[in-house]
N, C-alpha and C. Protein backbone atom coordinates (compact mmCIF):
# COMPACT_ATOMS: atom_id res chain seq x y z
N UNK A 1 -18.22 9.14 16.18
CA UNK A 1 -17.92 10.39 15.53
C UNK A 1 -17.31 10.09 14.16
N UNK A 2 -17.58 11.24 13.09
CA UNK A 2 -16.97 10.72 11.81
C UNK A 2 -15.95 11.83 11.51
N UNK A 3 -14.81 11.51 10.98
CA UNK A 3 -13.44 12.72 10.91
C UNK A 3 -13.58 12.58 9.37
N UNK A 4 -12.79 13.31 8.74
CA UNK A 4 -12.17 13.22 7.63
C UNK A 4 -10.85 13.22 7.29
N UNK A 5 -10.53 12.40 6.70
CA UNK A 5 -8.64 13.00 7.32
C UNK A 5 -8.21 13.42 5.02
N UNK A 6 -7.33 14.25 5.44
CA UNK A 6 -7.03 14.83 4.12
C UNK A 6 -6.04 13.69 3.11
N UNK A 7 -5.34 12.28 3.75
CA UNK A 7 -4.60 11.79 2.56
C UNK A 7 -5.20 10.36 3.42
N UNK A 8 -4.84 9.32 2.28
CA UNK A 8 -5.09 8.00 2.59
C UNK A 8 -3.86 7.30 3.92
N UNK A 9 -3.18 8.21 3.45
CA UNK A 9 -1.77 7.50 4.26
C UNK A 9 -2.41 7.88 6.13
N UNK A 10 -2.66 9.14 6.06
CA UNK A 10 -2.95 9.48 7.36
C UNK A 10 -4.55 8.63 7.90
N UNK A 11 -5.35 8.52 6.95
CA UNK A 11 -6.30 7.45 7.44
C UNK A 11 -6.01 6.37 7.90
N UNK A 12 -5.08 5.50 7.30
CA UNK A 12 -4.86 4.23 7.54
C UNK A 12 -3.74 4.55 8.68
N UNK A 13 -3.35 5.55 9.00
CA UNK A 13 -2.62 5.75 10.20
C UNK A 13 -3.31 5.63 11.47
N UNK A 14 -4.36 6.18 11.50
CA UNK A 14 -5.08 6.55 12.55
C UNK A 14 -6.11 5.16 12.59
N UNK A 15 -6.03 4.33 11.82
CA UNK A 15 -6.74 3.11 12.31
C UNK A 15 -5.89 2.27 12.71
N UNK A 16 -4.36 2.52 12.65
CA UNK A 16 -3.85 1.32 12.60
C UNK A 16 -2.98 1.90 14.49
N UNK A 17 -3.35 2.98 14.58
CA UNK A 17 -3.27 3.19 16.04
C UNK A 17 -4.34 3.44 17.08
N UNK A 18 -5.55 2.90 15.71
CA UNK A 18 -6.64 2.63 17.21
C UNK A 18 -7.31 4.01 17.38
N UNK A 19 -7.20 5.04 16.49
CA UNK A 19 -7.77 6.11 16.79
C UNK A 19 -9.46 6.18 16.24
N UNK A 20 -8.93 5.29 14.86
CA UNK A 20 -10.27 5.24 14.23
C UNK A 20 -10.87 3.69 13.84
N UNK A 21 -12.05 3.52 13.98
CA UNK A 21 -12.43 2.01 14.22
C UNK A 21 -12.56 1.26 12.53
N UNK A 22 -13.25 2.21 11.82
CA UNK A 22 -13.02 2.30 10.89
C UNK A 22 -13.49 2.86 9.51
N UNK A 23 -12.79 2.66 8.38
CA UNK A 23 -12.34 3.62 7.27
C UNK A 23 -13.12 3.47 6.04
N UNK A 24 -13.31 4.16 5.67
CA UNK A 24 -14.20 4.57 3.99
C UNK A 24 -13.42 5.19 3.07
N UNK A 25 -12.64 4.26 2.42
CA UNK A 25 -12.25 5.09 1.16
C UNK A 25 -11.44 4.60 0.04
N UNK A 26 -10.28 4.58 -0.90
CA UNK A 26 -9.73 4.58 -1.51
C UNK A 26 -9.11 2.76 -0.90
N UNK A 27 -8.99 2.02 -1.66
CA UNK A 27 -8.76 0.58 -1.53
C UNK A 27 -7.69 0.79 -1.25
N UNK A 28 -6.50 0.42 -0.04
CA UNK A 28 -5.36 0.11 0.49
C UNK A 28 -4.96 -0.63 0.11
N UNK A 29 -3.53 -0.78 -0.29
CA UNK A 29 -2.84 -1.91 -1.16
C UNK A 29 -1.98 -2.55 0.32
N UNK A 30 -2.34 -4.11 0.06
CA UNK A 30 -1.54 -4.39 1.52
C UNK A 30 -2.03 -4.37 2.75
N UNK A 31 -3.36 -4.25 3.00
CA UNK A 31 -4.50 -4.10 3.82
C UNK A 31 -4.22 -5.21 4.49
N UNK A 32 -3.82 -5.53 5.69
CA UNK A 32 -3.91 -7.17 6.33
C UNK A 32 -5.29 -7.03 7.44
N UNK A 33 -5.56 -6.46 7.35
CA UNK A 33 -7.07 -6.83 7.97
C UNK A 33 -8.35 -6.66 7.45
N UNK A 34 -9.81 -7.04 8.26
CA UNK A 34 -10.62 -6.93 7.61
C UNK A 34 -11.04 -5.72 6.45
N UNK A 35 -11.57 -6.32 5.51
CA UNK A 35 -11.73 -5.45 4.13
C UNK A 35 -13.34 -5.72 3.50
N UNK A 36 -14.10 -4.22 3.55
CA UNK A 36 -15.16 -4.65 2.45
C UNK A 36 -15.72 -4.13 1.41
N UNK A 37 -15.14 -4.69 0.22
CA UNK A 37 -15.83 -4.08 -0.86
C UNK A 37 -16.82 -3.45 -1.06
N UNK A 38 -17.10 -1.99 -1.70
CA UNK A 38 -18.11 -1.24 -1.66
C UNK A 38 -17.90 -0.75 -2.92
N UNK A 39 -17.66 -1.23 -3.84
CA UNK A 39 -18.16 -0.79 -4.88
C UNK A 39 -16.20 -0.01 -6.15
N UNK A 40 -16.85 0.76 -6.68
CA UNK A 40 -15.74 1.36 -7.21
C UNK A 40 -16.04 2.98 -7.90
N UNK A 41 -15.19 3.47 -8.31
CA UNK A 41 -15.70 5.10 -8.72
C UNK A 41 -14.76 5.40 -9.34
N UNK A 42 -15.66 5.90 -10.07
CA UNK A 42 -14.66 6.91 -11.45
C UNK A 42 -14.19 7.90 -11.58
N UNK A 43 -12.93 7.89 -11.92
CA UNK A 43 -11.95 9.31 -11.82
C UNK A 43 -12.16 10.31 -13.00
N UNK A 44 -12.65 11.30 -12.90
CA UNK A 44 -12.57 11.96 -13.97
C UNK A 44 -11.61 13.17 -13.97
N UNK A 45 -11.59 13.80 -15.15
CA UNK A 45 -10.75 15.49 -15.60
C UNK A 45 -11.82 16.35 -15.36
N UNK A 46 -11.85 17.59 -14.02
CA UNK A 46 -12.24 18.60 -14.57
C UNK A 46 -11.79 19.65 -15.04
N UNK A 47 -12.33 20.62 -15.86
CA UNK A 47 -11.87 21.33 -16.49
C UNK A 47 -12.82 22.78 -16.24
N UNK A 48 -12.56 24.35 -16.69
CA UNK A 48 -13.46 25.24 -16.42
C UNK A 48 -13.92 25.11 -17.00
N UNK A 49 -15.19 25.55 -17.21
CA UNK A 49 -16.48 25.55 -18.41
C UNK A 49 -15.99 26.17 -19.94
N UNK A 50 -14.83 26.69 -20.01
CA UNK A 50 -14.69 28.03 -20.90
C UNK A 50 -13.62 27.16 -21.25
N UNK A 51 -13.47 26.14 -20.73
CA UNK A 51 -11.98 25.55 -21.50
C UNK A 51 -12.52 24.77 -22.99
N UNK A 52 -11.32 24.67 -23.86
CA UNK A 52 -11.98 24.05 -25.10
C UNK A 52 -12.30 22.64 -25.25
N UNK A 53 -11.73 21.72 -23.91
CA UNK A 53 -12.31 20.63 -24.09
C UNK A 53 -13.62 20.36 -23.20
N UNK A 54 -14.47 21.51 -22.76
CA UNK A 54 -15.54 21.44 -21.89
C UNK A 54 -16.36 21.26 -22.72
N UNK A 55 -16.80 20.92 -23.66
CA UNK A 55 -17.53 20.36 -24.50
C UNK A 55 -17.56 19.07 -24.99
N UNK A 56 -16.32 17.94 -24.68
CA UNK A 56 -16.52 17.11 -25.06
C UNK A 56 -16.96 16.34 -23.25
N UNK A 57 -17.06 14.70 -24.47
CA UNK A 57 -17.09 14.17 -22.84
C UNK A 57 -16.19 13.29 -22.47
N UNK A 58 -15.23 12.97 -23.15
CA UNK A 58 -13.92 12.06 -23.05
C UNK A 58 -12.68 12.80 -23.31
N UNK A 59 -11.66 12.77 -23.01
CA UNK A 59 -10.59 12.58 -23.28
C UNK A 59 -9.28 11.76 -22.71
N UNK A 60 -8.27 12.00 -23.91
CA UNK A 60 -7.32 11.33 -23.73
C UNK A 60 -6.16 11.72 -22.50
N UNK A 61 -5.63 11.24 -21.74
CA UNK A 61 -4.68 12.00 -21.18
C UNK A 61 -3.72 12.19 -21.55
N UNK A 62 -3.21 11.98 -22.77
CA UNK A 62 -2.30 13.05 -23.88
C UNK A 62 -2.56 13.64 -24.11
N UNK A 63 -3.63 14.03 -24.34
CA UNK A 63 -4.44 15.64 -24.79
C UNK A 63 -4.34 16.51 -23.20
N UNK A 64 -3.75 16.37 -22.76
CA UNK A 64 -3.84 17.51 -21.14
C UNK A 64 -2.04 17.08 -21.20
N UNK A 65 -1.45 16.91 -21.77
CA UNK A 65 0.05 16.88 -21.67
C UNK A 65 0.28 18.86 -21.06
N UNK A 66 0.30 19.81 -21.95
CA UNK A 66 0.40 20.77 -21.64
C UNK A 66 -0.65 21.94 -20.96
N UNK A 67 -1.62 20.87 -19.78
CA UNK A 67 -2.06 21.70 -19.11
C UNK A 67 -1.72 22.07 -17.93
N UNK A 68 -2.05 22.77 -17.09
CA UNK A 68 -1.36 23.09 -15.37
C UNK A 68 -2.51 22.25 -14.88
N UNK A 69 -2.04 21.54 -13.52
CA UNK A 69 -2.69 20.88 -12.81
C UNK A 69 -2.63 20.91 -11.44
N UNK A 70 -3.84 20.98 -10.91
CA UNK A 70 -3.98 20.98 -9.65
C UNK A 70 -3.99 19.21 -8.72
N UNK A 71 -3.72 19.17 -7.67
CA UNK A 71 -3.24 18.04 -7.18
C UNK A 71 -3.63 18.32 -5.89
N UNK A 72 -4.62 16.46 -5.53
CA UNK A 72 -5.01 16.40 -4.02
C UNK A 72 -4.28 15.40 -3.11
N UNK A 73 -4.09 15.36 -1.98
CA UNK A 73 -3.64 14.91 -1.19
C UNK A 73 -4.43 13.27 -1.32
N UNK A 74 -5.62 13.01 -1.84
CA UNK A 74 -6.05 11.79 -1.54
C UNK A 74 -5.47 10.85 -2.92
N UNK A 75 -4.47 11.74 -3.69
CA UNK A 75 -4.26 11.19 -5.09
C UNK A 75 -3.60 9.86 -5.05
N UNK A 76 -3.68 8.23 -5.07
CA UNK A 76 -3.64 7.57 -4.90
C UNK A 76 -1.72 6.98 -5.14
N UNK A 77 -1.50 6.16 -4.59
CA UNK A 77 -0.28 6.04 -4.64
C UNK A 77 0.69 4.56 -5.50
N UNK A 78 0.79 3.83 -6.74
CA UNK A 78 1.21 2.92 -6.69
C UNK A 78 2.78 2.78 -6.50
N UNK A 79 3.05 1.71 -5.52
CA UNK A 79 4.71 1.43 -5.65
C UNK A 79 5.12 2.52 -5.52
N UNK A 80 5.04 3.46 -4.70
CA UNK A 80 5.25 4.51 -4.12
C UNK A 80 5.56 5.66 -5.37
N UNK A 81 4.81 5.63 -6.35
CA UNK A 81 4.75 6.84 -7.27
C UNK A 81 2.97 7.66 -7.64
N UNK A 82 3.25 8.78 -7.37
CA UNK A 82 1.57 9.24 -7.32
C UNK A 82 0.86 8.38 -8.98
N UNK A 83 -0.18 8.29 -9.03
CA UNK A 83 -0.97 7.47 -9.80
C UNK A 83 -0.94 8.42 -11.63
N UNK A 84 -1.17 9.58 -10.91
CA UNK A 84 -1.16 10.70 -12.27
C UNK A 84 0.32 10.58 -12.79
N UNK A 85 1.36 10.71 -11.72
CA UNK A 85 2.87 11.09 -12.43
C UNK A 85 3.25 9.77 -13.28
N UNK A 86 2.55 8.44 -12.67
CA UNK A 86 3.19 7.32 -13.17
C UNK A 86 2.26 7.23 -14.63
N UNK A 87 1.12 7.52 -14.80
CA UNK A 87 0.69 7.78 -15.74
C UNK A 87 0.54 8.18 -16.99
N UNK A 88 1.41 9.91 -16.50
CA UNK A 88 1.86 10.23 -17.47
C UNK A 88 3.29 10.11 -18.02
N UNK A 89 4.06 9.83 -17.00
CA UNK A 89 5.39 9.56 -17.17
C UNK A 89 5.27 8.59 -18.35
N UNK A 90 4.75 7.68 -18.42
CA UNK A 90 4.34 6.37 -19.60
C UNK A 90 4.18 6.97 -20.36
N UNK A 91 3.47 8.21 -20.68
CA UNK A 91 3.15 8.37 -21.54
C UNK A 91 4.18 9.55 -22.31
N UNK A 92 5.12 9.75 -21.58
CA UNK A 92 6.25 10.38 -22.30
C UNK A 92 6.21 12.09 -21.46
N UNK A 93 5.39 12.27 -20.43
CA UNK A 93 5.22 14.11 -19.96
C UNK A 93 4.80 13.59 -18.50
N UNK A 94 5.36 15.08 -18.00
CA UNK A 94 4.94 14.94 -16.55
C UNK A 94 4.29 16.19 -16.52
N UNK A 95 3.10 16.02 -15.31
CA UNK A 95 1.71 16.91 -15.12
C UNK A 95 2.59 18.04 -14.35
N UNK A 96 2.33 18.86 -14.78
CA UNK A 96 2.98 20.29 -14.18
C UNK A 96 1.77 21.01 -13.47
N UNK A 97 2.12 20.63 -12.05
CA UNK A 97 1.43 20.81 -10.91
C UNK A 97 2.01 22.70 -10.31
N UNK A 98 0.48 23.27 -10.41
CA UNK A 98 0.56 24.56 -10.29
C UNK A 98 -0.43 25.08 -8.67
N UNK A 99 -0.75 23.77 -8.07
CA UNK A 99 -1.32 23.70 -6.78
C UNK A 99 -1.64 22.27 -6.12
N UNK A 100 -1.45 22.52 -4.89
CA UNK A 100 -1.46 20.84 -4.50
C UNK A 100 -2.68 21.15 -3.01
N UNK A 101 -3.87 20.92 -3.09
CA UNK A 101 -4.80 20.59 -2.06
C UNK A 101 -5.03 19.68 -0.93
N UNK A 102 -5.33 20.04 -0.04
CA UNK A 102 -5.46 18.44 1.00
C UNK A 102 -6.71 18.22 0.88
N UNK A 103 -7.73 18.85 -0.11
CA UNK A 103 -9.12 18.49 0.02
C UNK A 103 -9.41 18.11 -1.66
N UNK A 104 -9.92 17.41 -1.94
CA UNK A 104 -10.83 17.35 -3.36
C UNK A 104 -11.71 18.41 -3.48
N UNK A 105 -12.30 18.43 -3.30
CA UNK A 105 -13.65 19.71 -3.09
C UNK A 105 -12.84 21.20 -3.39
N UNK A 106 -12.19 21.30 -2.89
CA UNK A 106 -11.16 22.53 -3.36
C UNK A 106 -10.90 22.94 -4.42
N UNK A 107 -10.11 21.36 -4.80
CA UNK A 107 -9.35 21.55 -5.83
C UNK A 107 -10.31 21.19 -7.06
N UNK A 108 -11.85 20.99 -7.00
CA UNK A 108 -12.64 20.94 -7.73
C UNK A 108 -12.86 22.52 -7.84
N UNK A 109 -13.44 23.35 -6.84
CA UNK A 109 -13.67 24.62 -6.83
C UNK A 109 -12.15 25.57 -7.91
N UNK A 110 -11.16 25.01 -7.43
CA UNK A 110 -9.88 25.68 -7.70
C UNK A 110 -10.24 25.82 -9.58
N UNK A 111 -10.70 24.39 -10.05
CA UNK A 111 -10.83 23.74 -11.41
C UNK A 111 -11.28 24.51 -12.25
N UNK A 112 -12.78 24.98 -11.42
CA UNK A 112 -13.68 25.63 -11.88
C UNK A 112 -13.16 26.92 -12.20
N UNK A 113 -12.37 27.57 -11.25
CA UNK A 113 -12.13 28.85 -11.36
C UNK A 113 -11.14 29.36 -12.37
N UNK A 114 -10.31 28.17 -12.85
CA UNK A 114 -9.61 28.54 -14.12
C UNK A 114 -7.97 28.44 -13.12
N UNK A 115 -7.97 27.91 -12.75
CA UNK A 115 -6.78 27.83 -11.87
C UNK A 115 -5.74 26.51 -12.90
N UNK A 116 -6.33 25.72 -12.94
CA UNK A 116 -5.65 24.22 -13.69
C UNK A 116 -6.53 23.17 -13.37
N UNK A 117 -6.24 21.99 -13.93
CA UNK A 117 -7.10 21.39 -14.20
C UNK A 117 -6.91 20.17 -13.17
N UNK A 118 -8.05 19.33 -13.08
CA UNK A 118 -7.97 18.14 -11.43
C UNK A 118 -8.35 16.73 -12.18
N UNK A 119 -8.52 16.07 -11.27
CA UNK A 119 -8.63 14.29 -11.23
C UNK A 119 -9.12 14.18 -10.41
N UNK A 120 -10.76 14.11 -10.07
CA UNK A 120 -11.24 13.70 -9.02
C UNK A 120 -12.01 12.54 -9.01
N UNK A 121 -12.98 12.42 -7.98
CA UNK A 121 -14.17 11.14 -8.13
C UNK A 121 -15.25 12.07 -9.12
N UNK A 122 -15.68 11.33 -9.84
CA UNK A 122 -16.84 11.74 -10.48
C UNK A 122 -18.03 12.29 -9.39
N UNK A 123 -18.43 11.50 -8.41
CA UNK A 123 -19.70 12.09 -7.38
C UNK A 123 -19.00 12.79 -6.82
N UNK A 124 -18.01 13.48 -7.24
CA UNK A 124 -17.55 14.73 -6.27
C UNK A 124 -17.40 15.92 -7.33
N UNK A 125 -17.51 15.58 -8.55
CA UNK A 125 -18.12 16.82 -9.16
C UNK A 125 -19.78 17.08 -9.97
N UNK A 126 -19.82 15.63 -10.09
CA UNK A 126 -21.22 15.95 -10.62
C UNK A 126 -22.56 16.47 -9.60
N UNK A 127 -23.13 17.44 -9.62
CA UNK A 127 -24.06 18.27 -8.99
C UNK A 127 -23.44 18.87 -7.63
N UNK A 128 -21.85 18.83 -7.91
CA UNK A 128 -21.65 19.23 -6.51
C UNK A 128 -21.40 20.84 -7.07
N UNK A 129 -20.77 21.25 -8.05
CA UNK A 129 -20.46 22.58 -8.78
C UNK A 129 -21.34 23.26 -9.13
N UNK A 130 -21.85 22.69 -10.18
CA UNK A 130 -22.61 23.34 -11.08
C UNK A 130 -22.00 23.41 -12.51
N UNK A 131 -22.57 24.81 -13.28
CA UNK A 131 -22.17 24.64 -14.61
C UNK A 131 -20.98 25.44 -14.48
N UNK A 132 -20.27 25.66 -13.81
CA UNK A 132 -19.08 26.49 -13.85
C UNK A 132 -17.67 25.29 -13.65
N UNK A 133 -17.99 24.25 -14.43
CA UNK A 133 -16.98 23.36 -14.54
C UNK A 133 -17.59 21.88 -15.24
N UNK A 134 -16.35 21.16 -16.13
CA UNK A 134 -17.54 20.63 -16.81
C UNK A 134 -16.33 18.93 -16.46
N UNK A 135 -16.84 18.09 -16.25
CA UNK A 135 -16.43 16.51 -15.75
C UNK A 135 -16.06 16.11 -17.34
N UNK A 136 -14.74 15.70 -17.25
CA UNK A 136 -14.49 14.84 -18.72
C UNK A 136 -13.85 12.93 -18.27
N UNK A 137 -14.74 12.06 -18.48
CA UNK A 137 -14.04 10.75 -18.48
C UNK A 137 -12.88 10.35 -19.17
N UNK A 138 -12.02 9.82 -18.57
CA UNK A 138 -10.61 9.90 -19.31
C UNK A 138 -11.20 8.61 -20.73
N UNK A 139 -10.26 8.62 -21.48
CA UNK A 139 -10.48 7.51 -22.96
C UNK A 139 -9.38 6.53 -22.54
N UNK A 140 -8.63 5.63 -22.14
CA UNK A 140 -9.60 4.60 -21.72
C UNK A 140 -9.92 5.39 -20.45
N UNK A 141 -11.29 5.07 -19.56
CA UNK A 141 -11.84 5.52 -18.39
C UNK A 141 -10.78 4.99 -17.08
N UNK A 142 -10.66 5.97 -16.00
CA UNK A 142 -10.53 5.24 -15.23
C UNK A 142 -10.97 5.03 -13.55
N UNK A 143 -10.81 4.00 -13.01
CA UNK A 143 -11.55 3.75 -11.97
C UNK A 143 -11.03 3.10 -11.04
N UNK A 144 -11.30 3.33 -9.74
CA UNK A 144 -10.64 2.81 -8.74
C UNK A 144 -11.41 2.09 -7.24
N UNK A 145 -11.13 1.24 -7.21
CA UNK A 145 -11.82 0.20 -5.77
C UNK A 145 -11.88 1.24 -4.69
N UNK A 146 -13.30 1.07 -4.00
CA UNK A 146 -13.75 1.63 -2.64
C UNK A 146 -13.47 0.82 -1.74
N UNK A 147 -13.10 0.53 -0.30
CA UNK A 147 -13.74 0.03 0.52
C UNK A 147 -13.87 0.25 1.76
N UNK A 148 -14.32 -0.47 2.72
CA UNK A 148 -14.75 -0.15 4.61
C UNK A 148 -13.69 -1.02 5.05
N UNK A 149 -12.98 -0.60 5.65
CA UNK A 149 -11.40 -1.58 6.20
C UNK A 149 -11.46 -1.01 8.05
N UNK A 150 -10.96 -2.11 8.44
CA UNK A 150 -10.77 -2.23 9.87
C UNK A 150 -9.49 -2.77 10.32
N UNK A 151 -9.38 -2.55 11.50
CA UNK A 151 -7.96 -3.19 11.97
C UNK A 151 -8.56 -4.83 12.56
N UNK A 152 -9.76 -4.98 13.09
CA UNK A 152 -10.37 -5.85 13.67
C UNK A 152 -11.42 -6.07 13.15
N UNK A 153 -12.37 -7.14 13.03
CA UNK A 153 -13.44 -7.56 11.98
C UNK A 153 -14.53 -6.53 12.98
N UNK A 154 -15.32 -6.29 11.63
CA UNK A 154 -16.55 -5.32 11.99
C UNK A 154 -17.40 -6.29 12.77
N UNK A 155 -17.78 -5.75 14.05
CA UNK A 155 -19.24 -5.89 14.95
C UNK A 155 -20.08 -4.67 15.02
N UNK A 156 -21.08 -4.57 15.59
CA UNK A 156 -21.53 -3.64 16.00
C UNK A 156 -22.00 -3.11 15.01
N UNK A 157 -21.76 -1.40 15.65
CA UNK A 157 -21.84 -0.25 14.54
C UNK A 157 -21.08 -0.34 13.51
N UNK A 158 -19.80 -0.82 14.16
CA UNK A 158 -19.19 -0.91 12.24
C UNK A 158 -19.74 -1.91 11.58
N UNK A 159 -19.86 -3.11 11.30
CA UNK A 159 -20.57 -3.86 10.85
C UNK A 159 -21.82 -3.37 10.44
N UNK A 160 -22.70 -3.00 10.88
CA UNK A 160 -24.19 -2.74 10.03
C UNK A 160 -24.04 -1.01 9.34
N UNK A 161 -22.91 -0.54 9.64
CA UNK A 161 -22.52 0.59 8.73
C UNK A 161 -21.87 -0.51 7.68
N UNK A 162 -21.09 -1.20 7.47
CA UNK A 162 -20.62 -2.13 6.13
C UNK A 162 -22.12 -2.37 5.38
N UNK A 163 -22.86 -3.20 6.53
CA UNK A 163 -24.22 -3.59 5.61
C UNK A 163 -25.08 -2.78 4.64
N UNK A 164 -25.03 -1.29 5.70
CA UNK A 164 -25.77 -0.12 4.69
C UNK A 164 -25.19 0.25 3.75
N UNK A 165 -23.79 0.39 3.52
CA UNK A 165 -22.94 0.85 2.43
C UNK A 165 -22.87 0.02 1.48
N UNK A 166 -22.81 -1.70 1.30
CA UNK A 166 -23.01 -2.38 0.38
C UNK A 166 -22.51 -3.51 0.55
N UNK A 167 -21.38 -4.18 -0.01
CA UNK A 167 -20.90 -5.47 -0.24
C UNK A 167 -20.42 -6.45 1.11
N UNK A 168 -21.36 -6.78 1.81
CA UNK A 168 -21.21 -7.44 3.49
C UNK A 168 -20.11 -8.69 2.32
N UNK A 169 -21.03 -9.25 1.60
CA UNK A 169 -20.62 -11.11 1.59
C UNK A 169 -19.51 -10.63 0.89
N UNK A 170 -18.29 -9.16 0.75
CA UNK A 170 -17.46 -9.45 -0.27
C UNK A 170 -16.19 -9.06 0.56
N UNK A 171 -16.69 -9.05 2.22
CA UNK A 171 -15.46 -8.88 3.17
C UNK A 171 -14.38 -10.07 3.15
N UNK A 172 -13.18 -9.67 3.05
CA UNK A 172 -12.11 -9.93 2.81
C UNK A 172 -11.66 -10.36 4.53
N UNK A 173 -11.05 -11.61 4.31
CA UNK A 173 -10.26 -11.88 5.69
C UNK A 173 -8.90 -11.95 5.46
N UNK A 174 -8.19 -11.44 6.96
CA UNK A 174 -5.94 -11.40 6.37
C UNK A 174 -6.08 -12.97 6.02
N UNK A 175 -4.84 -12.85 5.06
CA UNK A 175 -4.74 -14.48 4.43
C UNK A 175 -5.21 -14.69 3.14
N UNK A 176 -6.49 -14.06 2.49
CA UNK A 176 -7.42 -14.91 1.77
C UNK A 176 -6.87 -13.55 0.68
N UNK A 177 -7.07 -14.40 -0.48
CA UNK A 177 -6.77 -13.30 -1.32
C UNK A 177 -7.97 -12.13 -1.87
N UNK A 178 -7.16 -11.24 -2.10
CA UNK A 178 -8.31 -9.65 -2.31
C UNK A 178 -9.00 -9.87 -3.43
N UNK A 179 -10.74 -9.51 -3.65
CA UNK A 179 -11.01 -9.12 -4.66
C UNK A 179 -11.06 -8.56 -5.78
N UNK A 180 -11.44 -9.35 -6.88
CA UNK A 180 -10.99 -8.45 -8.65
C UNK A 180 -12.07 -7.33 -8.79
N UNK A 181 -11.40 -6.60 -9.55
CA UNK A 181 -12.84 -5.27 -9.80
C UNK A 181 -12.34 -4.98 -11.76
């Protein structure tokens, strides 16, 4: 059976009690078991169609200093600070969060509707909307490691689900150090 669970924390919960065999998603920092690279994906800004930077195709994330923002539960975590706040905090502003989602897809829909603006995966807005919201790549871009993680090395079904998804020869064993992206 395949679940979805709404934050990374609660995924890696439920594998690490055996509920789930195993996981697709957002690269775990600290992962001590099997790990397999699948690739990586790009975070982009959406914005509504009617907004004035829906016309370009980059921006800076100083240029969204004073926008409202919507916020998902899968929003990644370093050193225990969300990825956006530590972000912008550097950069001198913090994202003034005007909704917080447990789904991406939502808070893409939310985007569209003129609600505030998101940070999602790129294949989660491109052809998933339409033209009622427009994908901006941040300047510098940014991007983040996928992978298929287990508590126990893939056999079976999990294993030839690793194979179909992509990087078999780039599984990671506890001990050995993690791959660069």
């Amino acid at each position: 059976m395949l679940r979805e669970y709404g934050s990374t924390e609660a995924l890696e919960e439920q594998l690490e009690r055996g509920v789930a065999d195993l996981a697709v998603g957002p690269e775990p920092a600290g992962w001590s078991g099997p790990l397999v690279a699948i690739g990586r994906e790009e975070l982009v800004v959406v914005v509504p169609f009617d907004d004035p930077l829906a016309g370009r195709t980059a921006v800076r994330l100083t240029e969204l200093a004073h926008h409202d923002w919507i916020r998902c539960a899968m929003e990644p975590l370093v050193d225990g600070v969300l990825v956006l706040d530590r972000a912008c905090g550097a950069l001198g502003f913090t994202p003034h969060t005007v909704l917080h989602t447990e789904h991406t897809s939502t808070a893409v829909r939310m985007a569209a509707a003129g609600v505030g603006i998101v940070m999602a995966p790129a294949h989660m807005v491109r052809g998933a909307v339409g033209e009622d919201c427009a994908p901006l790549s941040l300047d510098p871009p940014w991007h983040r490691p996928l992978a298929a993680f287990s508590r126990v090395p893939l056999t079976g079904a999990a294993a030839a689900f690793a194979d179909l998804i992509g990087a078999r020869p780039a599984t990671r064993v506890p001990g050995a150090s993690a791959p660069q992206h």
